[in-house]
C-alpha atoms as a PDB file:
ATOM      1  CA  UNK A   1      98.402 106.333  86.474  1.00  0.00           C
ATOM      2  CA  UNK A   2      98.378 109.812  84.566  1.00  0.00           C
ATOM      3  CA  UNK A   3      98.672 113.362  85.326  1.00  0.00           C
ATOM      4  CA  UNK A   4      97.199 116.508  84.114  1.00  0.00           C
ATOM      5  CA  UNK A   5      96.372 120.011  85.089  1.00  0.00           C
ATOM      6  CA  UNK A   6      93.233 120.372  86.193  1.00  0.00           C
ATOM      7  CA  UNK A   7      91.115 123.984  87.414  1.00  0.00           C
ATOM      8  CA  UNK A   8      90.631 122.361  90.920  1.00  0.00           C
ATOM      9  CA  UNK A   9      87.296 123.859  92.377  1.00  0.00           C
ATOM     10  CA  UNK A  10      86.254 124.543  96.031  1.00  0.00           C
ATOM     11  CA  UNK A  11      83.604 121.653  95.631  1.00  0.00           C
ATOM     12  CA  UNK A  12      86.104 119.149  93.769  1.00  0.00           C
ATOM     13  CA  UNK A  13      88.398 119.788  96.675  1.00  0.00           C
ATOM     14  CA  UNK A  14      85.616 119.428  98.869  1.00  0.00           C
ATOM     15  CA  UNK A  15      84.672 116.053  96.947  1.00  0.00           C
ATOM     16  CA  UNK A  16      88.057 114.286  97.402  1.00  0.00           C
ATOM     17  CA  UNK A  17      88.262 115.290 101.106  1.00  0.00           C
ATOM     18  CA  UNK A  18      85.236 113.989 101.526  1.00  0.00           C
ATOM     19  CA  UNK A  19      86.382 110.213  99.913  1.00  0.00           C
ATOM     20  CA  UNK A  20      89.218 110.357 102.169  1.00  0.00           C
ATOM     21  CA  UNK A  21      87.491 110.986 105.779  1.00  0.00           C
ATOM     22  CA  UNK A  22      87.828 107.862 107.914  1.00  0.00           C
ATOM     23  CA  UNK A  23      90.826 106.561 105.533  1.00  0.00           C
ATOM     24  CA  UNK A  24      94.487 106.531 107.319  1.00  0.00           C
ATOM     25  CA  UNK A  25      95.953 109.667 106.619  1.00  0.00           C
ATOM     26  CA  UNK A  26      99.005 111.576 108.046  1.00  0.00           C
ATOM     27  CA  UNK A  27      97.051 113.678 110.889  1.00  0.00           C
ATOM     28  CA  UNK A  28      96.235 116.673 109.281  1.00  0.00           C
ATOM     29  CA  UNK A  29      98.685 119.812 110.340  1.00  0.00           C
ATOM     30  CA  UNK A  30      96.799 123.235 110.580  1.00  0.00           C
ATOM     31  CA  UNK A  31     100.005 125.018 110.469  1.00  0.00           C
ATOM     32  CA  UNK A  32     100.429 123.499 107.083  1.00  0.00           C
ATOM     33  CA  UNK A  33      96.938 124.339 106.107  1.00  0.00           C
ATOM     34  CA  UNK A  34      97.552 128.009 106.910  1.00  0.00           C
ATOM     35  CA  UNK A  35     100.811 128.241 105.345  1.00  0.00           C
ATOM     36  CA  UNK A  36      98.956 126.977 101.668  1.00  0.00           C
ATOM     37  CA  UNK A  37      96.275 129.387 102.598  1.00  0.00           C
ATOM     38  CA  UNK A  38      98.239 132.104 102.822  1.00  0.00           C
ATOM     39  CA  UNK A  39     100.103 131.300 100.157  1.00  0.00           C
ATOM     40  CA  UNK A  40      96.843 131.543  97.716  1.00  0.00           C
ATOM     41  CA  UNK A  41      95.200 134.761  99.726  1.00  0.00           C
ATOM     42  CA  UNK A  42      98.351 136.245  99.206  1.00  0.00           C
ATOM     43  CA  UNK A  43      98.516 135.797  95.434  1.00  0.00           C
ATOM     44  CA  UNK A  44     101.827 133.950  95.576  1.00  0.00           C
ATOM     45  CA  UNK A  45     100.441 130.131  94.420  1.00  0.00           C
ATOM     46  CA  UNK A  46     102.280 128.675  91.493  1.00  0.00           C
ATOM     47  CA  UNK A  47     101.609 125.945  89.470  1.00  0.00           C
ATOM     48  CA  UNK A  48     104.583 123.413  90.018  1.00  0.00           C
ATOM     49  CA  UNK A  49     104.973 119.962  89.774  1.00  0.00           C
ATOM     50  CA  UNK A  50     103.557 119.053  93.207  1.00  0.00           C
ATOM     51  CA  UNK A  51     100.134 118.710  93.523  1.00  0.00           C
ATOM     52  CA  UNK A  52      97.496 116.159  94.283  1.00  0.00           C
ATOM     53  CA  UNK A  53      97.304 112.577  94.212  1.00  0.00           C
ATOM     54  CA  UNK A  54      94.235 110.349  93.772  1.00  0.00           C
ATOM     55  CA  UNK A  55      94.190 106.187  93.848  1.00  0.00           C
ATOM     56  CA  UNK A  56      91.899 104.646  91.720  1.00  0.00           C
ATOM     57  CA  UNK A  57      88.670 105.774  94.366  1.00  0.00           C
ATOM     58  CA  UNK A  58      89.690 109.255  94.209  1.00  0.00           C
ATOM     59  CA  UNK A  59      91.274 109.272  97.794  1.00  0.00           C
ATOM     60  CA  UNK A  60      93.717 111.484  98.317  1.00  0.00           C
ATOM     61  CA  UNK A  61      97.323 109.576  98.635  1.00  0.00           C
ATOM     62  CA  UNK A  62      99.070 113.511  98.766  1.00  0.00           C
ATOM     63  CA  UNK A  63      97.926 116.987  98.915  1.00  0.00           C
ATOM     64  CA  UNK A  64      95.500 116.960 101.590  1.00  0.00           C
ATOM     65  CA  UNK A  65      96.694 120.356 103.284  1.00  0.00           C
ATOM     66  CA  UNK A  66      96.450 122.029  99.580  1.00  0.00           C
ATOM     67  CA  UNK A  67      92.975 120.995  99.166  1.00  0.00           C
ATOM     68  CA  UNK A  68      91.821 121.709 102.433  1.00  0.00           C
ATOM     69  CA  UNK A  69      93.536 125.343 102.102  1.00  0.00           C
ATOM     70  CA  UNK A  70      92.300 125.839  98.776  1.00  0.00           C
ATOM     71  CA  UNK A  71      87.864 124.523  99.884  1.00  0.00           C
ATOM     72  CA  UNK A  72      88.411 126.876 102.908  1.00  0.00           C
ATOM     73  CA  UNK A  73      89.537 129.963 100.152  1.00  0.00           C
ATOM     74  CA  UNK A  74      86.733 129.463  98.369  1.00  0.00           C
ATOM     75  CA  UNK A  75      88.799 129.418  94.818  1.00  0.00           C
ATOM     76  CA  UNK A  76      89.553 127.655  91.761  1.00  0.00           C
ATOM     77  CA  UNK A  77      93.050 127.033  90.910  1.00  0.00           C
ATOM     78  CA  UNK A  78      94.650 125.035  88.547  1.00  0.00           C
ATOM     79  CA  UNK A  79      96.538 121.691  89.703  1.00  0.00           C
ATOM     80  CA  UNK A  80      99.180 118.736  88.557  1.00  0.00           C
ATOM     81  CA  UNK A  81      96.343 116.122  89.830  1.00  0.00           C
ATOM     82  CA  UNK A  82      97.656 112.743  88.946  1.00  0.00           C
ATOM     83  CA  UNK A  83      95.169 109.972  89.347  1.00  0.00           C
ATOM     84  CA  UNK A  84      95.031 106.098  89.844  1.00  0.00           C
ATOM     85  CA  UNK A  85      98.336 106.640  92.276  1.00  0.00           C
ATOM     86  CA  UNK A  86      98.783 103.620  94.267  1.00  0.00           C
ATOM     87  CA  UNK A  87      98.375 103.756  98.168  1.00  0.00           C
ATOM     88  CA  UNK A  88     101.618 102.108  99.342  1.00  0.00           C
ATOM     89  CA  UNK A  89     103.290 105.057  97.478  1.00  0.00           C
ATOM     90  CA  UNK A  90     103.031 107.475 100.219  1.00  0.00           C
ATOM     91  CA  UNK A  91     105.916 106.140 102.043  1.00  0.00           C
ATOM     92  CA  UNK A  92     108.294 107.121  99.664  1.00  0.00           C
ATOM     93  CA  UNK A  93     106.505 110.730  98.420  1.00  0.00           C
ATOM     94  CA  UNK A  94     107.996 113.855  99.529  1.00  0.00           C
ATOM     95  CA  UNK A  95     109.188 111.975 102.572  1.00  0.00           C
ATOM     96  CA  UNK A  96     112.769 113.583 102.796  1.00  0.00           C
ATOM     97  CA  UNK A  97     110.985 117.116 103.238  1.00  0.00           C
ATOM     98  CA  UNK A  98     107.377 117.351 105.040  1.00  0.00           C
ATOM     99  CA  UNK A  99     106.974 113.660 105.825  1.00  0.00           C
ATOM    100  CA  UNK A 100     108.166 111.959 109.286  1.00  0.00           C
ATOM    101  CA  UNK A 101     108.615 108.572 109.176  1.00  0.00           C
ATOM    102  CA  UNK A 102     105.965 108.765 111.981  1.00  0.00           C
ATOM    103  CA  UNK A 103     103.715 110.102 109.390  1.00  0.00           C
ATOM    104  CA  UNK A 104     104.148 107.342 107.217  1.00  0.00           C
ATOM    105  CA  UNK A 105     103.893 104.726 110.104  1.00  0.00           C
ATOM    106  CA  UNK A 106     100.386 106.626 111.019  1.00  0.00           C
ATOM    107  CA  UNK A 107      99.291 105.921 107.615  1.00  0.00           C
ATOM    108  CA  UNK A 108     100.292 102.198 107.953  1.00  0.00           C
ATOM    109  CA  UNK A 109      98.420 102.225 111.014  1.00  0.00           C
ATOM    110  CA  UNK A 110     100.481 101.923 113.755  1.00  0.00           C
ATOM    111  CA  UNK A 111     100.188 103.336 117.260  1.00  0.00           C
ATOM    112  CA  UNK A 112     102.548 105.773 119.158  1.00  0.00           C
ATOM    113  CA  UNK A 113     104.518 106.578 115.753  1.00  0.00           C
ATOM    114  CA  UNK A 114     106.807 108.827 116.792  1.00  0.00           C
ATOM    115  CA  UNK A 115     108.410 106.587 119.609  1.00  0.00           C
ATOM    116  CA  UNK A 116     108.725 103.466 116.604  1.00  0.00           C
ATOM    117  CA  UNK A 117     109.867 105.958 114.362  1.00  0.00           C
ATOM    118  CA  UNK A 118     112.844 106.727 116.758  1.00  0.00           C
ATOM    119  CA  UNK A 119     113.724 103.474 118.198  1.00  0.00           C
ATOM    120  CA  UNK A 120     114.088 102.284 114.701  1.00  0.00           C
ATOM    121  CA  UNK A 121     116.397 104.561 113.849  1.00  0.00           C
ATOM    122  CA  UNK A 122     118.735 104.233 117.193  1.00  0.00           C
ATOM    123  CA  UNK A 123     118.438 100.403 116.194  1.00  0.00           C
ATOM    124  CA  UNK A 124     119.437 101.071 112.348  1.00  0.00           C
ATOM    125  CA  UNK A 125     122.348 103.465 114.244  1.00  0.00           C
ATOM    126  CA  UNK A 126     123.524  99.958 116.472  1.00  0.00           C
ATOM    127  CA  UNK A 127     123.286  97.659 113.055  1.00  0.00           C
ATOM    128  CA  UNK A 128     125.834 100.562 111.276  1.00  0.00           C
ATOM    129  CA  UNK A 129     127.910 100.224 114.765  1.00  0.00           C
ATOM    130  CA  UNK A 130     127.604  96.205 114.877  1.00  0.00           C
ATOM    131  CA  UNK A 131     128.762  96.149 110.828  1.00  0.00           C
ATOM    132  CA  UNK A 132     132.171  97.889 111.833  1.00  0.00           C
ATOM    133  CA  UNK A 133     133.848  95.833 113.985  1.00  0.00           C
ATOM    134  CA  UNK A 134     135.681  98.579 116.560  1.00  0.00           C
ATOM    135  CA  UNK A 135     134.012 101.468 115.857  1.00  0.00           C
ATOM    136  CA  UNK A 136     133.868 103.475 118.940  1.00  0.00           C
ATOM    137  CA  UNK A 137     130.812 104.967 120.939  1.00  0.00           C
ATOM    138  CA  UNK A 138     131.722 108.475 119.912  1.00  0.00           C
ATOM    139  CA  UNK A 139     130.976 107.774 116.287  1.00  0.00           C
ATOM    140  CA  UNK A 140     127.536 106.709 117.157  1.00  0.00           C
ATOM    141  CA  UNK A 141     125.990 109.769 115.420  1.00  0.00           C
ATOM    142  CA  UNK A 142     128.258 109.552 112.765  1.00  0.00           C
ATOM    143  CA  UNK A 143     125.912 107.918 110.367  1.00  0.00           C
ATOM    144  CA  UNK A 144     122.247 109.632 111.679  1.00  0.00           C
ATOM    145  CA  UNK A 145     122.149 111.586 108.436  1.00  0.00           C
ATOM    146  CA  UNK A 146     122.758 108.155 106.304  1.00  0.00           C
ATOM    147  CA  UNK A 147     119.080 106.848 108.312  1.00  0.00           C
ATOM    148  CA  UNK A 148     116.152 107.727 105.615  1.00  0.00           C
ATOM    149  CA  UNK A 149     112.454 107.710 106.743  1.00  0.00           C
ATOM    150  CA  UNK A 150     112.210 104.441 104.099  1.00  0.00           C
ATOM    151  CA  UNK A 151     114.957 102.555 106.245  1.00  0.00           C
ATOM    152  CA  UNK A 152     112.591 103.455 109.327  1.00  0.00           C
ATOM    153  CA  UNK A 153     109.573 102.453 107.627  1.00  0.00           C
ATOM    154  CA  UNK A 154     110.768  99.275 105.951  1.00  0.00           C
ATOM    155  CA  UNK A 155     112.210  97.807 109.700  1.00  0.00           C
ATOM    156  CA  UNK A 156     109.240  98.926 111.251  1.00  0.00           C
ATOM    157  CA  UNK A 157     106.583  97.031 108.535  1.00  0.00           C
ATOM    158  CA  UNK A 158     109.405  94.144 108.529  1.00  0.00           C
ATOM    159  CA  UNK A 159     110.368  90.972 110.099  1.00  0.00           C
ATOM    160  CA  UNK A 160     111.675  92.924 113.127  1.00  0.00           C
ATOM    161  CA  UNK A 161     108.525  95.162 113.302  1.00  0.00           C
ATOM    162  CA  UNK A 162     106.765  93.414 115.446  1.00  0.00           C
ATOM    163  CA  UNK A 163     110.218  93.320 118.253  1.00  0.00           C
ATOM    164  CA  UNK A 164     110.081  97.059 118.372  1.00  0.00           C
ATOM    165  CA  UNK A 165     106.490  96.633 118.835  1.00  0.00           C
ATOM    166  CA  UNK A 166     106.611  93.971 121.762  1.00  0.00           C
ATOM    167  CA  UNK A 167     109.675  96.060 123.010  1.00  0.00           C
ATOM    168  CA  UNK A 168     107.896  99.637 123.163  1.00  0.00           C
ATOM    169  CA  UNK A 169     105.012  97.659 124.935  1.00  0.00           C
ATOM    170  CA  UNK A 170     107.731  96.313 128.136  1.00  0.00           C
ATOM    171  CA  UNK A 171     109.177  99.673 127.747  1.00  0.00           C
ATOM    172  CA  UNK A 172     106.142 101.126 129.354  1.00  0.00           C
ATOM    173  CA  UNK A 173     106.779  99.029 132.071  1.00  0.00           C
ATOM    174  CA  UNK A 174     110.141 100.429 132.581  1.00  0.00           C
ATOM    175  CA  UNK A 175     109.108 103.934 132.656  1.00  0.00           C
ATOM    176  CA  UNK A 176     106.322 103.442 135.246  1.00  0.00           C
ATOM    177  CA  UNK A 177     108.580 101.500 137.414  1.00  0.00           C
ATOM    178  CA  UNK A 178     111.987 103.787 136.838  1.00  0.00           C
ATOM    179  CA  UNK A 179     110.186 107.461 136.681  1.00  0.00           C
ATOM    180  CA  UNK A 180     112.193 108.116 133.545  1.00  0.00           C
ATOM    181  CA  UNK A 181     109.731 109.071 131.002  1.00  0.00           C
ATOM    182  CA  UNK A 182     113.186 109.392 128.524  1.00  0.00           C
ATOM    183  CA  UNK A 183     114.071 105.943 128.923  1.00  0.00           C
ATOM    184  CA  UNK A 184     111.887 104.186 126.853  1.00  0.00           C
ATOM    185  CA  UNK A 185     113.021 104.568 123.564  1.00  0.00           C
ATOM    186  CA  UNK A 186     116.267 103.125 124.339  1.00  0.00           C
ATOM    187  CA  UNK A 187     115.090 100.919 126.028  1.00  0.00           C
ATOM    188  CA  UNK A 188     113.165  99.382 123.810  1.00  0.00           C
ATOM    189  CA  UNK A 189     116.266  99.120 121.646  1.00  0.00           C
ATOM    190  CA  UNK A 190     118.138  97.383 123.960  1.00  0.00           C
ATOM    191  CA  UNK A 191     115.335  94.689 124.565  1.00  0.00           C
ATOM    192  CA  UNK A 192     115.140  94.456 120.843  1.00  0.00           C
ATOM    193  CA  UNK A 193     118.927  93.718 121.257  1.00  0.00           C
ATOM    194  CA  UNK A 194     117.943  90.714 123.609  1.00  0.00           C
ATOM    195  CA  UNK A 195     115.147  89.491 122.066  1.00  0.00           C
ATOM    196  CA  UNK A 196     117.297  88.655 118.952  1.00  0.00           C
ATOM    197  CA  UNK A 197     120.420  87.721 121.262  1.00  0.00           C
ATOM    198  CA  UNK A 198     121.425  83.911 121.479  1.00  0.00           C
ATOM    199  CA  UNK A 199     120.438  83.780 125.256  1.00  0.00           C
ATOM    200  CA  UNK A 200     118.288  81.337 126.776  1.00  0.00           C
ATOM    201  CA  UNK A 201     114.394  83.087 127.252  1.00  0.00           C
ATOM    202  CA  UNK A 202     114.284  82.258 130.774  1.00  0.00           C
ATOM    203  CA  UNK A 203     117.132  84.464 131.606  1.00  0.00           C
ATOM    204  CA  UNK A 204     115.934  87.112 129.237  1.00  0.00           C
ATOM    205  CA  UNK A 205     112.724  87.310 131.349  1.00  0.00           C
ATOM    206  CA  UNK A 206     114.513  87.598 134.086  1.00  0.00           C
ATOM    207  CA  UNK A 207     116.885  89.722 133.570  1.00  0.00           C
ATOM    208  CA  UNK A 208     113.768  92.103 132.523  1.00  0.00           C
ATOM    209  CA  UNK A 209     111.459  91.524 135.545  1.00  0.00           C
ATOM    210  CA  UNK A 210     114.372  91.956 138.421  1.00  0.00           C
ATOM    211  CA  UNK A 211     115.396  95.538 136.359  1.00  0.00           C
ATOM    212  CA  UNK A 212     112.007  96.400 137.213  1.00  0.00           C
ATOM    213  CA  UNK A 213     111.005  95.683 140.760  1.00  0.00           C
ATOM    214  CA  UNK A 214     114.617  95.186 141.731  1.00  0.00           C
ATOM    215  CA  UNK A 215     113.583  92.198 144.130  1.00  0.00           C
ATOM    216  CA  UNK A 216     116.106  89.447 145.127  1.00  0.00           C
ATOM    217  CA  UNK A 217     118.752  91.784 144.530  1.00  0.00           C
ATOM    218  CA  UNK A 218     122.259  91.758 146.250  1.00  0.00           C
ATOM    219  CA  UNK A 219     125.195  94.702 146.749  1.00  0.00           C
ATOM    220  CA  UNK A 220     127.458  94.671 143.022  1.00  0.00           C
ATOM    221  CA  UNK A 221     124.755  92.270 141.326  1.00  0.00           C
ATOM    222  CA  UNK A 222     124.793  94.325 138.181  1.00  0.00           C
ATOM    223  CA  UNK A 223     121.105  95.077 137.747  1.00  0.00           C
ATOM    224  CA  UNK A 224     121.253  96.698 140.831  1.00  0.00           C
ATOM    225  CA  UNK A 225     123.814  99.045 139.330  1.00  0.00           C
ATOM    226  CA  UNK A 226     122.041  99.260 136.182  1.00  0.00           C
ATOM    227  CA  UNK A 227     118.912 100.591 138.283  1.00  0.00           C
ATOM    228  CA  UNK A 228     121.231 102.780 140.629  1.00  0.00           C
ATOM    229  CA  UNK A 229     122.479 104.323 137.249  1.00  0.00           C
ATOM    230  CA  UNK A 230     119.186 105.507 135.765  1.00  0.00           C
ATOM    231  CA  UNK A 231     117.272 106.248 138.497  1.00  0.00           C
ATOM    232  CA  UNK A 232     119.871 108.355 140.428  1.00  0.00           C
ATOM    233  CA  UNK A 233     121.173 112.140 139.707  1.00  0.00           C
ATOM    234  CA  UNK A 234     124.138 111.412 137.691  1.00  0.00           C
ATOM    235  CA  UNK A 235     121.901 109.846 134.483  1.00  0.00           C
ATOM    236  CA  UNK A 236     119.344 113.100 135.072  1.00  0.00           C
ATOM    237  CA  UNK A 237     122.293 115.486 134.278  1.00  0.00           C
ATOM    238  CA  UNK A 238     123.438 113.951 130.870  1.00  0.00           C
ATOM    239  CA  UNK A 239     122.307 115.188 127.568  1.00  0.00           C
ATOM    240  CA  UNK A 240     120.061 113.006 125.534  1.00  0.00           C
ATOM    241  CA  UNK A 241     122.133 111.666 123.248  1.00  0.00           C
ATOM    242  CA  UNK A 242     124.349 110.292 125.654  1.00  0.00           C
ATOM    243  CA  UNK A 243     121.631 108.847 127.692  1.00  0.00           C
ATOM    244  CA  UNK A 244     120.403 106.897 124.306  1.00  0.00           C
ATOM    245  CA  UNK A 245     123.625 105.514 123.450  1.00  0.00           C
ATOM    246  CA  UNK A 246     125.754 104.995 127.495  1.00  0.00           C
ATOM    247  CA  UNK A 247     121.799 103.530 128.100  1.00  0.00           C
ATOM    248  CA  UNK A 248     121.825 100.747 125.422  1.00  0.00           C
ATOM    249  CA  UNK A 249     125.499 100.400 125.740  1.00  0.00           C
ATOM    250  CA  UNK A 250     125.215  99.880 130.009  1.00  0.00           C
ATOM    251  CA  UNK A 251     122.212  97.876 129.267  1.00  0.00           C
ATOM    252  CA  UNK A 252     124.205  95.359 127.351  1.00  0.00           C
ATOM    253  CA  UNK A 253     127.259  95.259 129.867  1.00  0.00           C
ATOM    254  CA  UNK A 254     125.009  94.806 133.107  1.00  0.00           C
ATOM    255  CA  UNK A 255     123.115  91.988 130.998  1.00  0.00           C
ATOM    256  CA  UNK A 256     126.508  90.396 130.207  1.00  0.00           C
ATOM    257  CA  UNK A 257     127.905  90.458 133.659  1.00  0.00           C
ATOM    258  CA  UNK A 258     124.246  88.925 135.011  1.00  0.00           C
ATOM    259  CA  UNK A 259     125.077  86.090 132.469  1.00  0.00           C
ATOM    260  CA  UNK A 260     128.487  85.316 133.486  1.00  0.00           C
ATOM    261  CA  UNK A 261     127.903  86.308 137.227  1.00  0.00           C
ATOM    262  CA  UNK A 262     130.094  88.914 137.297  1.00  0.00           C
ATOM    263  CA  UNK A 263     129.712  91.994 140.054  1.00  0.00           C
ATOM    264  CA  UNK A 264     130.593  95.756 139.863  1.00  0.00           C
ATOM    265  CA  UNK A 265     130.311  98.477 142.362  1.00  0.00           C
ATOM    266  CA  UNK A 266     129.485 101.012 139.175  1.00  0.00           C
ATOM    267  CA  UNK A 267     128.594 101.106 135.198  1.00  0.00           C
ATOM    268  CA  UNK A 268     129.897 103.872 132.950  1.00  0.00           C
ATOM    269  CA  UNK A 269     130.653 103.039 129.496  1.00  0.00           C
ATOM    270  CA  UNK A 270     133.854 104.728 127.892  1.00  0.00           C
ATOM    271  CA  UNK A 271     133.196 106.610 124.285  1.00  0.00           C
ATOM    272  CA  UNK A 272     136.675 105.324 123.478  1.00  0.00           C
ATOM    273  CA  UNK A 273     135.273 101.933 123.675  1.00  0.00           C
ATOM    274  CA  UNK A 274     133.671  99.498 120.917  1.00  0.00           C
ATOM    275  CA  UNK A 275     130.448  99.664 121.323  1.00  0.00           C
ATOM    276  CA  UNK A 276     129.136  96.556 123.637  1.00  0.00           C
ATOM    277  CA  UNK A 277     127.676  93.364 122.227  1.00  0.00           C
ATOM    278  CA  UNK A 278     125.551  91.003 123.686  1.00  0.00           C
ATOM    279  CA  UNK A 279     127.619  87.706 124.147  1.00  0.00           C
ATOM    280  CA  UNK A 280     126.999  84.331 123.082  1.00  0.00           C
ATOM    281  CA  UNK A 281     125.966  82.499 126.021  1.00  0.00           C
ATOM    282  CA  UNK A 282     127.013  78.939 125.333  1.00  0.00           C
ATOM    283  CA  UNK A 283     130.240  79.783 124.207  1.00  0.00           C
ATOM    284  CA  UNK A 284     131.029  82.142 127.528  1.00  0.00           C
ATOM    285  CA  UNK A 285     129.798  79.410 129.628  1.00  0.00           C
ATOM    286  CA  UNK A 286     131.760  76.780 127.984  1.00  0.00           C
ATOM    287  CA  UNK A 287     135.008  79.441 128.183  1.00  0.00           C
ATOM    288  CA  UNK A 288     134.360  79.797 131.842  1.00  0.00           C
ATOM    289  CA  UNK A 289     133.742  76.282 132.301  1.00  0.00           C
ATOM    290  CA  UNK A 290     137.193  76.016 130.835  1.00  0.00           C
ATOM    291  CA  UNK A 291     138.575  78.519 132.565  1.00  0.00           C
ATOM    292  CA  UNK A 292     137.422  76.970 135.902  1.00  0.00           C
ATOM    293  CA  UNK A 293     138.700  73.876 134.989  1.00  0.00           C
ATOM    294  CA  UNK A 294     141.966  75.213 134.321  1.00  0.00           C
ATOM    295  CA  UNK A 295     142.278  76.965 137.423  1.00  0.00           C
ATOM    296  CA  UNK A 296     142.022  73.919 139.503  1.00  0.00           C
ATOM    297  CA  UNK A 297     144.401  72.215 138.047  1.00  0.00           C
ATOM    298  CA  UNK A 298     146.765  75.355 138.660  1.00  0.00           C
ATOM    299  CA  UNK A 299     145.323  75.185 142.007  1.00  0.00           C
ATOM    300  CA  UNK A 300     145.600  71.125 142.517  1.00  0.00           C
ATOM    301  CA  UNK A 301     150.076  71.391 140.570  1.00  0.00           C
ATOM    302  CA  UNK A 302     150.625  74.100 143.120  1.00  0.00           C
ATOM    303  CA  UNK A 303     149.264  71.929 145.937  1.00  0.00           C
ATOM    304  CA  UNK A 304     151.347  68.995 144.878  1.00  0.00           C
ATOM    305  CA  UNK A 305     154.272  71.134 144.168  1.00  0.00           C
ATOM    306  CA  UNK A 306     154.050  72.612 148.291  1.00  0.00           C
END
């Protein structure tokens, strides 16, 4: 790779945009266009540091709003053009200021890039929650800052990628069936969450298919109460970062008690709480296998005892 200033020309511009139609790009933002146009109508360009970037085919890896602005201008201005950049290096240029991490996963070529974008992050947000044993749900949002685009990026094009993928696809389902357009990105988190969880698939599935047509369902069976909860008024009236993080968190405890068999009459989870966990199934079946067993023999002393 090396850089120098070059006297960029309406046609050069015109040139490299031209190399780069059809390649993945971040969708191109008139406003930003406008804003570099003004910026040169007005007199006020500079030459800085920031300029273009060209891989080895002279397609443009950054500075695609600059050219654009500077072929519709009709002017020549001089450049830092740095050439022979390598591709995968958009992900990590400029990304703190103009670049989403949905930008990045557009480039990548993934679908619906906004949603991944977020779901990864409220999944980063339950890992920092998960590695601090106790924390409460009011910190939740402690750490958002401490979530970088490249943490997004790198879970989404990881080993886990394709979960949040698979996840956002069932998600769908959940919003058709539920009406609440809002409750897929959490969603998806939370069946990320079971995916990964040490619970047998069969109950996974469902778990997932009663939550959505709510068949076969009886008074206090807890995805009944899970439904009640997010499809009635009170879930409509909270703000959205509560319905993100009491959604995962009353995800997880109506999944628990539909392990263990437990029933409620409601589900609210307390901020003053740990955050919920999944449990480990064969070790809360083999406690309340215990615990049964226990009991009767309480049950079978007092007997002998009468």
């Amino acid at each position: 790779m090396h850089t120098t200033v070059v006297d960029v020309t309406p046609d050069m511009a015109q040139k490299w945009l031209n190399n780069t139609a059809g390649q993945l790009q971040r969708p191109r933002s008139e406003a930003r266009v406008q804003k570099w146009l003004a910026e040169i109508e007005s007199g006020n360009w500079k030459l800085t540091h920031q300029g273009v970037a060209l891989d080895d085919n002279e397609v443009i890896v950054d500075g695609q709003h600059r050219l654009e602005a500077l072929r519709r201008s009709g002017r020549s201005l001089p450049m830092q053009v740095s050439y022979g950049v390598a591709t995968d290096t958009f992900s990590v240029i400029d990304v703190g200021a103009t670049r989403t991490p949905g930008d990045i996963l557009h480039l990548a070529g993934f679908a619906n890039t906004k949603g991944l974008a977020a779901s990864a992050r409220i999944l980063l947000l339950v890992d920092e929650m998960y590695a601090a044993p106790g924390r409460v749900g009011s910190t939740f949002w402690t750490k958002r800052s401490l979530i970088t685009p490249q943490m997004i990026v790198e879970l989404v094009d990881g080993p886990r990628g394709d979960l949040i993928l698979n996840s956002h696809a069932t998600a769908d389902r959940f919003v058709r069936a539920w009406g609440r357009p809002g409750t897929k990105t959490w969603m998806a988190v939370f069946l990320v969450l079971l995916a990964e969880s040490a619970t047998p698939r069969d109950l996974q599935l469902e778990f997932v298919e009663r939550c959505l047509d709510g068949m076969y369902l009886k008074p206090g069976d807890s995805i009944a109460v899970l439904r009640r909860l997010v499809i009635g008024d009170s879930y409509g009236s909270w703000n959205n970062a509560d319905k993100i993080r009491n959604g995962i968190a009353c995800a997880i405890t109506a999944y628990n008690d539909y392990l263990l068999g437990n029933r409620r009459e409601i589900l609210r989870y307390r901020t003053d709480a740990p955050f919920p966990r999944i449990i480990n199934y064969k070790e809360a079946m083999a406690k309340k296998e215990a615990d049964a067993k226990q009991r009767e023999k309480e049950r079978e002393a007092d007997l002998v005892d009468a």
